[in-house]
Protein backbone atom coordinates (compact mmCIF):
# COMPACT_ATOMS: atom_id res chain seq x y z
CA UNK A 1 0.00 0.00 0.00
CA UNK A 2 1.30 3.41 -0.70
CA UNK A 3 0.93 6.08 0.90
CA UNK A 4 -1.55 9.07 -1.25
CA UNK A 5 -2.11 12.66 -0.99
CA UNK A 6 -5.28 13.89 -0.36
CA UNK A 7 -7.32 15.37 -3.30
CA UNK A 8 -10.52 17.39 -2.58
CA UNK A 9 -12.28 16.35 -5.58
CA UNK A 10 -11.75 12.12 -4.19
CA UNK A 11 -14.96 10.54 -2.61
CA UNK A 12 -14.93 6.78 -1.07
CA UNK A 13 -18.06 5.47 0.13
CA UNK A 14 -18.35 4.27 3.58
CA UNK A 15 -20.94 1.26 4.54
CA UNK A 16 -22.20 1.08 8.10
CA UNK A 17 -24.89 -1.72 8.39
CA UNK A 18 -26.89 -1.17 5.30
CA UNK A 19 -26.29 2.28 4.89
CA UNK A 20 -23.68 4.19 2.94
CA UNK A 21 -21.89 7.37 3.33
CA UNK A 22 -20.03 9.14 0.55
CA UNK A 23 -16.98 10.58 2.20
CA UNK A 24 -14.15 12.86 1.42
CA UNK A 25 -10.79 13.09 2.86
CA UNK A 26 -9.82 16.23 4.83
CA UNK A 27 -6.68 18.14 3.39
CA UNK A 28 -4.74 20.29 5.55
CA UNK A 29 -5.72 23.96 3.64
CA UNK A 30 -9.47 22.94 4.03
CA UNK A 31 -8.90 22.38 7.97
CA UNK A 32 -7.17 25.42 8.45
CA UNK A 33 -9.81 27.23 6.67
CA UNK A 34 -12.75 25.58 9.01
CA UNK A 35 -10.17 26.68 11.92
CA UNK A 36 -9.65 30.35 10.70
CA UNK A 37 -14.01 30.75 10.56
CA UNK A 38 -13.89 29.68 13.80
CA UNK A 39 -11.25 31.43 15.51
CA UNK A 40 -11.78 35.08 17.27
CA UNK A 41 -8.64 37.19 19.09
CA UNK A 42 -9.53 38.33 22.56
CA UNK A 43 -7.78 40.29 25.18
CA UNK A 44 -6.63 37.85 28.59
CA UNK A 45 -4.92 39.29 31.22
CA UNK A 46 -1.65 37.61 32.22
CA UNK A 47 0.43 39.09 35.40
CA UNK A 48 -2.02 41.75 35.02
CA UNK A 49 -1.11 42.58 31.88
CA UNK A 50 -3.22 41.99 28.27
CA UNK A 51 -2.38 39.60 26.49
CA UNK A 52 -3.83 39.03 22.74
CA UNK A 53 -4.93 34.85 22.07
CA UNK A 54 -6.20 33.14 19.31
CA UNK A 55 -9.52 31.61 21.16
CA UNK A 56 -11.03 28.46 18.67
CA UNK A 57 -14.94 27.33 19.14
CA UNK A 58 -14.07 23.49 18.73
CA UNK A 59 -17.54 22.57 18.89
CA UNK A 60 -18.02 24.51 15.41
CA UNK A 61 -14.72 23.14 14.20
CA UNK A 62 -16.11 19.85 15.00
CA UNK A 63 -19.28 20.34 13.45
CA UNK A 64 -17.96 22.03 9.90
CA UNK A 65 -15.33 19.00 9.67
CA UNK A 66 -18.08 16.76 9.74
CA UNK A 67 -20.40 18.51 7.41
CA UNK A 68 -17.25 18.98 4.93
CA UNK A 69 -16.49 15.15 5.20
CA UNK A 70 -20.01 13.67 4.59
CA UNK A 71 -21.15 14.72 0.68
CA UNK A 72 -23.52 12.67 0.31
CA UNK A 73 -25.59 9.36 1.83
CA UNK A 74 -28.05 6.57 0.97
CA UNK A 75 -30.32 4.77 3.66
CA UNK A 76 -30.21 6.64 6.57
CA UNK A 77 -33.20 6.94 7.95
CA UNK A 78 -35.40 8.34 10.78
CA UNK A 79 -36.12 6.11 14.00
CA UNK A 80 -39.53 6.57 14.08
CA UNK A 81 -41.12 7.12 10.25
CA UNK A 82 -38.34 4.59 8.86
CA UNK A 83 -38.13 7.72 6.12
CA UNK A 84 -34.65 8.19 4.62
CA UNK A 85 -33.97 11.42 5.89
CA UNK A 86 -31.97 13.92 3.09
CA UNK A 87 -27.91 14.78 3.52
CA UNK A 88 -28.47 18.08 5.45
CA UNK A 89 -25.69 19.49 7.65
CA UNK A 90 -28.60 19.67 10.43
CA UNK A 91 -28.98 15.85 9.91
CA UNK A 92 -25.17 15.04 10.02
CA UNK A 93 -24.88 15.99 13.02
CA UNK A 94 -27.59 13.96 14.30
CA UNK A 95 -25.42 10.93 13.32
CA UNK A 96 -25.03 8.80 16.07
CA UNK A 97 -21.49 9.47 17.92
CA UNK A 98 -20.12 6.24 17.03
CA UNK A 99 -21.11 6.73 13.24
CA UNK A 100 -19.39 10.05 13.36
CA UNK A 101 -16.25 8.32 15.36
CA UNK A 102 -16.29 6.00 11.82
CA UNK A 103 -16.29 8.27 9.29
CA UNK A 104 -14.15 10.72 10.81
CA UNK A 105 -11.43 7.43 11.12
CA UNK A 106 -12.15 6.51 7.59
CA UNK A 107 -11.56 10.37 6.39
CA UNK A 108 -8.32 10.32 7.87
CA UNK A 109 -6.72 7.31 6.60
CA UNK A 110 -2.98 7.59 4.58
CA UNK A 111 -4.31 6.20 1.39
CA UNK A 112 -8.21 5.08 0.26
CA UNK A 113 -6.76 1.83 0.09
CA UNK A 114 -6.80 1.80 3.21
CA UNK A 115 -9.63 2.61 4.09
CA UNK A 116 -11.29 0.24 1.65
CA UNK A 117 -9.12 -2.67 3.69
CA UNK A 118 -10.74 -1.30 6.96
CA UNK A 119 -7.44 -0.80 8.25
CA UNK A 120 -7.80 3.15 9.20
CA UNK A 121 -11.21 1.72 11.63
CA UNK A 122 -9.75 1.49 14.90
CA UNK A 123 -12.85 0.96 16.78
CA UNK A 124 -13.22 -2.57 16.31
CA UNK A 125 -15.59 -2.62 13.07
CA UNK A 126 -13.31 -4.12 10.16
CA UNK A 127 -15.08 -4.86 7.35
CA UNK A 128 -14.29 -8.49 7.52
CA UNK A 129 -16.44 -8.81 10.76
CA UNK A 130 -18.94 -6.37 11.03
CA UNK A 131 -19.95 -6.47 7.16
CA UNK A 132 -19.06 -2.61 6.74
CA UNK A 133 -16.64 -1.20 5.72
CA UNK A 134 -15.31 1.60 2.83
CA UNK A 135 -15.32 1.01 -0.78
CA UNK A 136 -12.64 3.42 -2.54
CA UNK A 137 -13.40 3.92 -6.48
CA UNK A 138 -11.23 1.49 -8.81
């Protein structure tokens, strides 16, 4: 396996259970741009003195990483109707944490190759055993 940089125009498709999420890899400028929307300057006093820091709202880092990641999705659905709901950023972030522990593993993998093997899944769900896993395109 070799190791692959990260394009932003690459999606991989990610299968929990009998759903699928189309992913994309995160690339470094695309981080620090999520980062840089999210981070404000403000004034701390140190020694009684002000001090200028870079203060980051993680929550909303969290939140845009996971919207940028996820581009797309077939048969996930709502607990009660059964409806497939649509790929909103509202209802990414109603993923299940485990689900977004998954495809945040499988988005950060060295190569798609990789994550088509299951080996980037460190959480115990391998595509050999649990049936899911990541399909990169040929």
């Amino acid at each position: 396996m070799f190791l692959e940089i990260i394009d932003p125009e690459e999606t991989f498709e990610l299968r929990i259970g009998e759903s699928v999420l189309v992913l994309r890899r995160l690339d470094e400028p695309a981080l620090k741009e999520i980062r840089k929307r999210h981070t404000r300057k403000q004034t701390e006093f140190v020694n009684h003195r002000p001090v200028r820091v870079e203060v980051t709202d993680e929550d909303a880092v969290n939140a845009d990483v996971l919207d940028y990641v996820i581009v797309g999705w077939r048969n996930v659905r709502h607990p009660v109707t059964k409806a497939e709901v649509p790929c909103t950023r509202e209802n990414k972030l109603r993923l299940p944490g485990k689900a977004k522990l998954r495809v945040l593993n499988a988005c950060d993998a060295e190569s798609l190759a990789e994550v088509a093997d299951g080996e980037g899944d460190d959480l115990g769900n391998s595509s050999s055993s649990s049936g899911s896993g990541a399909t990169a395109p040929a």
